[in-house]
Protein backbone atom coordinates (compact mmCIF):
# COMPACT_ATOMS: atom_id res chain seq x y z
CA UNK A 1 111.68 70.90 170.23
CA UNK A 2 113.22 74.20 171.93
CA UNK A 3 116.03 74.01 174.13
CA UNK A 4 117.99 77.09 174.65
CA UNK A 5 120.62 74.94 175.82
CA UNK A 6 120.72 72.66 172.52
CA UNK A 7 120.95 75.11 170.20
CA UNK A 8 123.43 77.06 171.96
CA UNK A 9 125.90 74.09 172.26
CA UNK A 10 124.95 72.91 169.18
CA UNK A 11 125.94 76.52 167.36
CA UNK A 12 129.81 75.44 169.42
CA UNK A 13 129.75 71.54 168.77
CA UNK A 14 128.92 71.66 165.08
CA UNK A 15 131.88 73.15 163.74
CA UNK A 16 134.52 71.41 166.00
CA UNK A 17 132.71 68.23 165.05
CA UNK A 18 133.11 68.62 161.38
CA UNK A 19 136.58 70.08 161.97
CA UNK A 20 137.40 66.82 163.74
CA UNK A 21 135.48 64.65 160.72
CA UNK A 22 138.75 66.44 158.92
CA UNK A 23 141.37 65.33 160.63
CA UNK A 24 139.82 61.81 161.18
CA UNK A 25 139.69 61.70 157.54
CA UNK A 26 143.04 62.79 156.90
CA UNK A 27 144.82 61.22 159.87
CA UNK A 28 143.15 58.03 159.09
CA UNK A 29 143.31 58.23 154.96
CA UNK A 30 145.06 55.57 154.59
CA UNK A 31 144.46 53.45 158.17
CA UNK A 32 141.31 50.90 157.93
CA UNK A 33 137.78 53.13 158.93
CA UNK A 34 139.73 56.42 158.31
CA UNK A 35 136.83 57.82 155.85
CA UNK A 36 134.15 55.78 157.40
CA UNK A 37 134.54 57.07 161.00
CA UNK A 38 134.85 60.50 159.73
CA UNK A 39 131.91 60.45 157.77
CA UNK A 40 129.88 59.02 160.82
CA UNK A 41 131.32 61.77 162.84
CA UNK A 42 130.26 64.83 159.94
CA UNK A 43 126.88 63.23 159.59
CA UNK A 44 126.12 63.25 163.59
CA UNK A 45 127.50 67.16 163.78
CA UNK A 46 124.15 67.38 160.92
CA UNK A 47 122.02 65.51 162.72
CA UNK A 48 122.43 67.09 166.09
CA UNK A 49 121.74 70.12 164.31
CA UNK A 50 118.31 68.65 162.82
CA UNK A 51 117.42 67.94 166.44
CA UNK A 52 118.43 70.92 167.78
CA UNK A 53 116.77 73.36 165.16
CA UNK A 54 114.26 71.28 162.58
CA UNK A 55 115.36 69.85 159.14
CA UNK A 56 115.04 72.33 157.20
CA UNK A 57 117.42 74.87 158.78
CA UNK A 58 120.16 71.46 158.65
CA UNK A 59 119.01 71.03 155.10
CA UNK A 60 119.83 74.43 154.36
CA UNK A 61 123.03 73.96 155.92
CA UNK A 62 124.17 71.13 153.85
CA UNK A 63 123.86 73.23 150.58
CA UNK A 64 123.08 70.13 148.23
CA UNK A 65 120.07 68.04 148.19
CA UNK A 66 121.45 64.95 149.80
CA UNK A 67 119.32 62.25 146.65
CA UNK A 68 122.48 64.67 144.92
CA UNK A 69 125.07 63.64 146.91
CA UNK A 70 124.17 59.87 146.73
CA UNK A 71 123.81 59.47 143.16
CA UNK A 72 127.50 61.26 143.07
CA UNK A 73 128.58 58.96 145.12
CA UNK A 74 127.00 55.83 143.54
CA UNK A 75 127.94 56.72 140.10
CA UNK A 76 131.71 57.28 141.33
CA UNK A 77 131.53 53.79 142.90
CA UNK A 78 129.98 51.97 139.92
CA UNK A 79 132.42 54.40 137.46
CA UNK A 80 135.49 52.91 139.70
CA UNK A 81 134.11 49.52 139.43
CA UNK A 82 133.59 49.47 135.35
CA UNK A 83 137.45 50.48 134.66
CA UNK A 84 138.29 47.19 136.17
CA UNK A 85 136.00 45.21 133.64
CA UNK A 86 137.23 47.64 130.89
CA UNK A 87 140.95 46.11 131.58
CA UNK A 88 139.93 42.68 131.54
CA UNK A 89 139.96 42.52 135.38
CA UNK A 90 137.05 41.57 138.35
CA UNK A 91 135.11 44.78 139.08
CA UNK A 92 136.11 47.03 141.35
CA UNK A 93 140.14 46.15 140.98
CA UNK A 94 142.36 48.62 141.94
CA UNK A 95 143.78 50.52 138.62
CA UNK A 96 146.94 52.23 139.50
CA UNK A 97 149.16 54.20 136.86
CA UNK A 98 152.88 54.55 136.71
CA UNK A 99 154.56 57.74 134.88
């Protein structure tokens, strides 16, 4: 699909959008849905720009192949979980240290 239009506020919106993904995630760090809204608003900034241009250009964009990014992610979440177990304690318990 070509739309003038689009793609011009698209080339404005994207960047304010992922600049505002920041702050939600910083304002809200520590505030339930902090790093969940922001993350909802940083992936709709990529996908208006898949419907405004085509996936590949967003793609592109994104710099790392996003199968990447989710087995990061995954093995981060399993990697938090499995210190738990390694201290005797249910997986995924919080492990804090005191110097």
């Amino acid at each position: 699909m070509f739309s003038l239009i689009l793609r011009t506020t698209t080339r404005f919106l994207l960047p304010l959008l992922l600049l505002f993904s920041v702050f939600l995630l910083l304002r809200g760090h520590n505030d339930p849905g902090g790093g969940f809204v922001a993350g909802l608003v940083a992936s709709a900034a990529f996908a208006l720009y898949a419907i405004a241009y085509d996936v590949k250009s967003a793609r592109q964009m994104l710099r790392f192949d996003p199968k990447t990014i989710i087995g990061l992610g995954l093995s981060l979440a399993i990697g938090s979980g499995l210190l738990g177990l390694l201290r005797g304690q249910p997986f995924l318990t919080g492990q804090w240290v005191y110097l």
